[in-house]
C-alpha atoms as a PDB file:
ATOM      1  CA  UNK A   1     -57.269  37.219 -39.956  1.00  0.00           C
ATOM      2  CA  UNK A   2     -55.275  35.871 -37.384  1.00  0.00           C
ATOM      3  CA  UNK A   3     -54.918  36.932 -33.623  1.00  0.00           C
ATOM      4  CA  UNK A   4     -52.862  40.067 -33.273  1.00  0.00           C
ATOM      5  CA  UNK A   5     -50.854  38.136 -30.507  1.00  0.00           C
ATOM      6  CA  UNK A   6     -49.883  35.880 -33.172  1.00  0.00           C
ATOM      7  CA  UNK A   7     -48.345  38.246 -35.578  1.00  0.00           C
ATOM      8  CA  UNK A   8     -44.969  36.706 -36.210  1.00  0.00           C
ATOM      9  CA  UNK A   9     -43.760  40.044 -38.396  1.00  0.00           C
ATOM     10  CA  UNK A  10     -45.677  42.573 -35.929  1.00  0.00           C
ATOM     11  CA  UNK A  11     -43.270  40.451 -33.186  1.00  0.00           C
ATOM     12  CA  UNK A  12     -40.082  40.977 -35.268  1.00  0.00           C
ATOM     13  CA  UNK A  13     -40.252  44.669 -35.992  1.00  0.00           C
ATOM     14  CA  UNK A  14     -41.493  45.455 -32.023  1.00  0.00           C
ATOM     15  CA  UNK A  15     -38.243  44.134 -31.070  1.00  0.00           C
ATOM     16  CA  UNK A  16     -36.348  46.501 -33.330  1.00  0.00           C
ATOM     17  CA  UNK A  17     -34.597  49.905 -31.983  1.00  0.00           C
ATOM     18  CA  UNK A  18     -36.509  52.759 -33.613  1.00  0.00           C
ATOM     19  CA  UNK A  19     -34.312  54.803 -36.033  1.00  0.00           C
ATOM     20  CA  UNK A  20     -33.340  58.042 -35.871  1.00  0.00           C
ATOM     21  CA  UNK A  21     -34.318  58.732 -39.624  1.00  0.00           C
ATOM     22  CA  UNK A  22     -34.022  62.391 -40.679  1.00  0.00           C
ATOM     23  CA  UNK A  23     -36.896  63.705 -42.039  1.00  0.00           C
ATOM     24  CA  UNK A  24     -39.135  61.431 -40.287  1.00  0.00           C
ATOM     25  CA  UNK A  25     -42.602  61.831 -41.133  1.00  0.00           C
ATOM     26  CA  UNK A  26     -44.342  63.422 -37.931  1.00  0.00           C
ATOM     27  CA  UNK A  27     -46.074  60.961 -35.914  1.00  0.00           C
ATOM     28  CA  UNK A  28     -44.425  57.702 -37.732  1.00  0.00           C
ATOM     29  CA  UNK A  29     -42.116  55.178 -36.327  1.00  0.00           C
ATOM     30  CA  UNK A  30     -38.926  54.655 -38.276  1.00  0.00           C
ATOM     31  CA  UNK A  31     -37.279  51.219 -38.364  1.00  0.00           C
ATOM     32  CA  UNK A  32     -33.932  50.288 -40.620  1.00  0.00           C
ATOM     33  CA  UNK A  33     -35.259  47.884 -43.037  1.00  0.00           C
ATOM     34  CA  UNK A  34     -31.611  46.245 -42.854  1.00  0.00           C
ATOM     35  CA  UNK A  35     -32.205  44.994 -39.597  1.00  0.00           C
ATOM     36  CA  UNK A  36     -34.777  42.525 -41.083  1.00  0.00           C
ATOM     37  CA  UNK A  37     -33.120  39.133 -42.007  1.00  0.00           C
ATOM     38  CA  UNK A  38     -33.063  39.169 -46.238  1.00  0.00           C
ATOM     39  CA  UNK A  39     -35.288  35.892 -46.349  1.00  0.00           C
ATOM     40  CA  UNK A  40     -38.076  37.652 -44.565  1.00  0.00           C
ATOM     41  CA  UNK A  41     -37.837  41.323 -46.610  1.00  0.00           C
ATOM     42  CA  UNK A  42     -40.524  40.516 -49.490  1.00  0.00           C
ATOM     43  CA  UNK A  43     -42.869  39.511 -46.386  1.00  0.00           C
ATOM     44  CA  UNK A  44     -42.527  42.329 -43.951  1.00  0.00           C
ATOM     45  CA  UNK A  45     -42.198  45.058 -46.938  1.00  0.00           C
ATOM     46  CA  UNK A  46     -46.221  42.999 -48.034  1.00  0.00           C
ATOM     47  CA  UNK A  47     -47.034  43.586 -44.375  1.00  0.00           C
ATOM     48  CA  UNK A  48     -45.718  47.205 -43.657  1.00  0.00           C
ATOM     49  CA  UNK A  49     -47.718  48.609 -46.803  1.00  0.00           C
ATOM     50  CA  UNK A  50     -51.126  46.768 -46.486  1.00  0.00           C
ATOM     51  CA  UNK A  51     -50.868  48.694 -42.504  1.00  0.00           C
ATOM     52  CA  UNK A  52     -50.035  52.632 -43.885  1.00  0.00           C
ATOM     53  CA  UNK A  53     -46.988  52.193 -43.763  1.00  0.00           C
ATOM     54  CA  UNK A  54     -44.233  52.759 -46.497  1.00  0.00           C
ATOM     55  CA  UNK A  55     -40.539  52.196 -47.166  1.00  0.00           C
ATOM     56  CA  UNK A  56     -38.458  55.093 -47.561  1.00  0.00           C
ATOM     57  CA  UNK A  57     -34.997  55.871 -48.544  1.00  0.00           C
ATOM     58  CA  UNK A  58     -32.948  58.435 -47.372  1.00  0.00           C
ATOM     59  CA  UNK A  59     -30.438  60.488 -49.074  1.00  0.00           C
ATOM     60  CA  UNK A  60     -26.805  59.997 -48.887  1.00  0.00           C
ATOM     61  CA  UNK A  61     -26.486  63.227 -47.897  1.00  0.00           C
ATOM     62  CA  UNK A  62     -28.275  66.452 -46.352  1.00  0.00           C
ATOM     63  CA  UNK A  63     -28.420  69.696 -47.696  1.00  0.00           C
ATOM     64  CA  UNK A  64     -28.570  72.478 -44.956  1.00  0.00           C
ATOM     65  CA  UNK A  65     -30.688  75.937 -44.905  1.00  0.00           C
ATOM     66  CA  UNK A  66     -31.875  74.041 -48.874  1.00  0.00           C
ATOM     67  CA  UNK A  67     -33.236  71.500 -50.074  1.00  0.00           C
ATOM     68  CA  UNK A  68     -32.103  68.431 -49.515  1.00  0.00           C
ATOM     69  CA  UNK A  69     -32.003  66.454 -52.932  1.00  0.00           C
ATOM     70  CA  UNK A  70     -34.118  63.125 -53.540  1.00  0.00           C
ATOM     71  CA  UNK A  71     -33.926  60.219 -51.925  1.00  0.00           C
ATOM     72  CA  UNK A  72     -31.917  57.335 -52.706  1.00  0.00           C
ATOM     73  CA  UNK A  73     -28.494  55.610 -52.374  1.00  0.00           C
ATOM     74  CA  UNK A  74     -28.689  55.769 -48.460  1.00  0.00           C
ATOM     75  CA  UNK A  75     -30.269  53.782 -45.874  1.00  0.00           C
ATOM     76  CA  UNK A  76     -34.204  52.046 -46.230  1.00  0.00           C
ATOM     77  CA  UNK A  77     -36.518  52.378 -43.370  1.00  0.00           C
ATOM     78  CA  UNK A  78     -39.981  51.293 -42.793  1.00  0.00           C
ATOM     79  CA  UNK A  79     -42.154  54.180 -41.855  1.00  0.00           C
ATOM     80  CA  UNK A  80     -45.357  53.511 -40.049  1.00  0.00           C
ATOM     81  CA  UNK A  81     -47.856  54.843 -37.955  1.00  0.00           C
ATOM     82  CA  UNK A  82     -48.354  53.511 -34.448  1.00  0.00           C
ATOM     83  CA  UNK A  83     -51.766  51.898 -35.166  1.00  0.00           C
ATOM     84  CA  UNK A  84     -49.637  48.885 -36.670  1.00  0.00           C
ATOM     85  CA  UNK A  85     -48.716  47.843 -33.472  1.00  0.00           C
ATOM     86  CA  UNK A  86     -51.866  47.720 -32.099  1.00  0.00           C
ATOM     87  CA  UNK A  87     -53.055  44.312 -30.673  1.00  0.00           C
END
């Protein structure tokens, strides 16, 4: 494996702005999987899951004092736990 330093994806998604995803899992970052240039997607969505994390869609719309329905048709984040940004 290759020097953490070296990371070129762990580089890209540290300079991200974290999301403000609702329904965050507690103790994950969040990170808009849009902001990810399309050519490099397949790679960082490889990278994100072999490191814990996942990607997760979140529903058009929220459903107050209820449940909120599945997710789908709104925005795609990365969700992962600190630990992938260790060096």
């Amino acid at each position: 494996m290759r020097p953490a330093m070296s990371d070129p994806i762990r580089e890209l998604l540290a300079d991200l702005p974290l999301a403000n995803m609702v329904d965050r899992p507690v103790g994950m970052i969040a990170l808009r999987r849009s902001e990810v240039p399309d050519a490099e997607r397949a790679s960082v969505d490889a990278w994100v899951e072999e490191r814990g994390g996942r990607i997760v869609s979140d529903s058009v719309f929220k459903v107050h004092n209820g449940r909120s329905p599945e997710a789908g048709g709104g925005d795609a984040f990365y969700v992962l736990p600190p630990s992938a940004f260790k060096v």
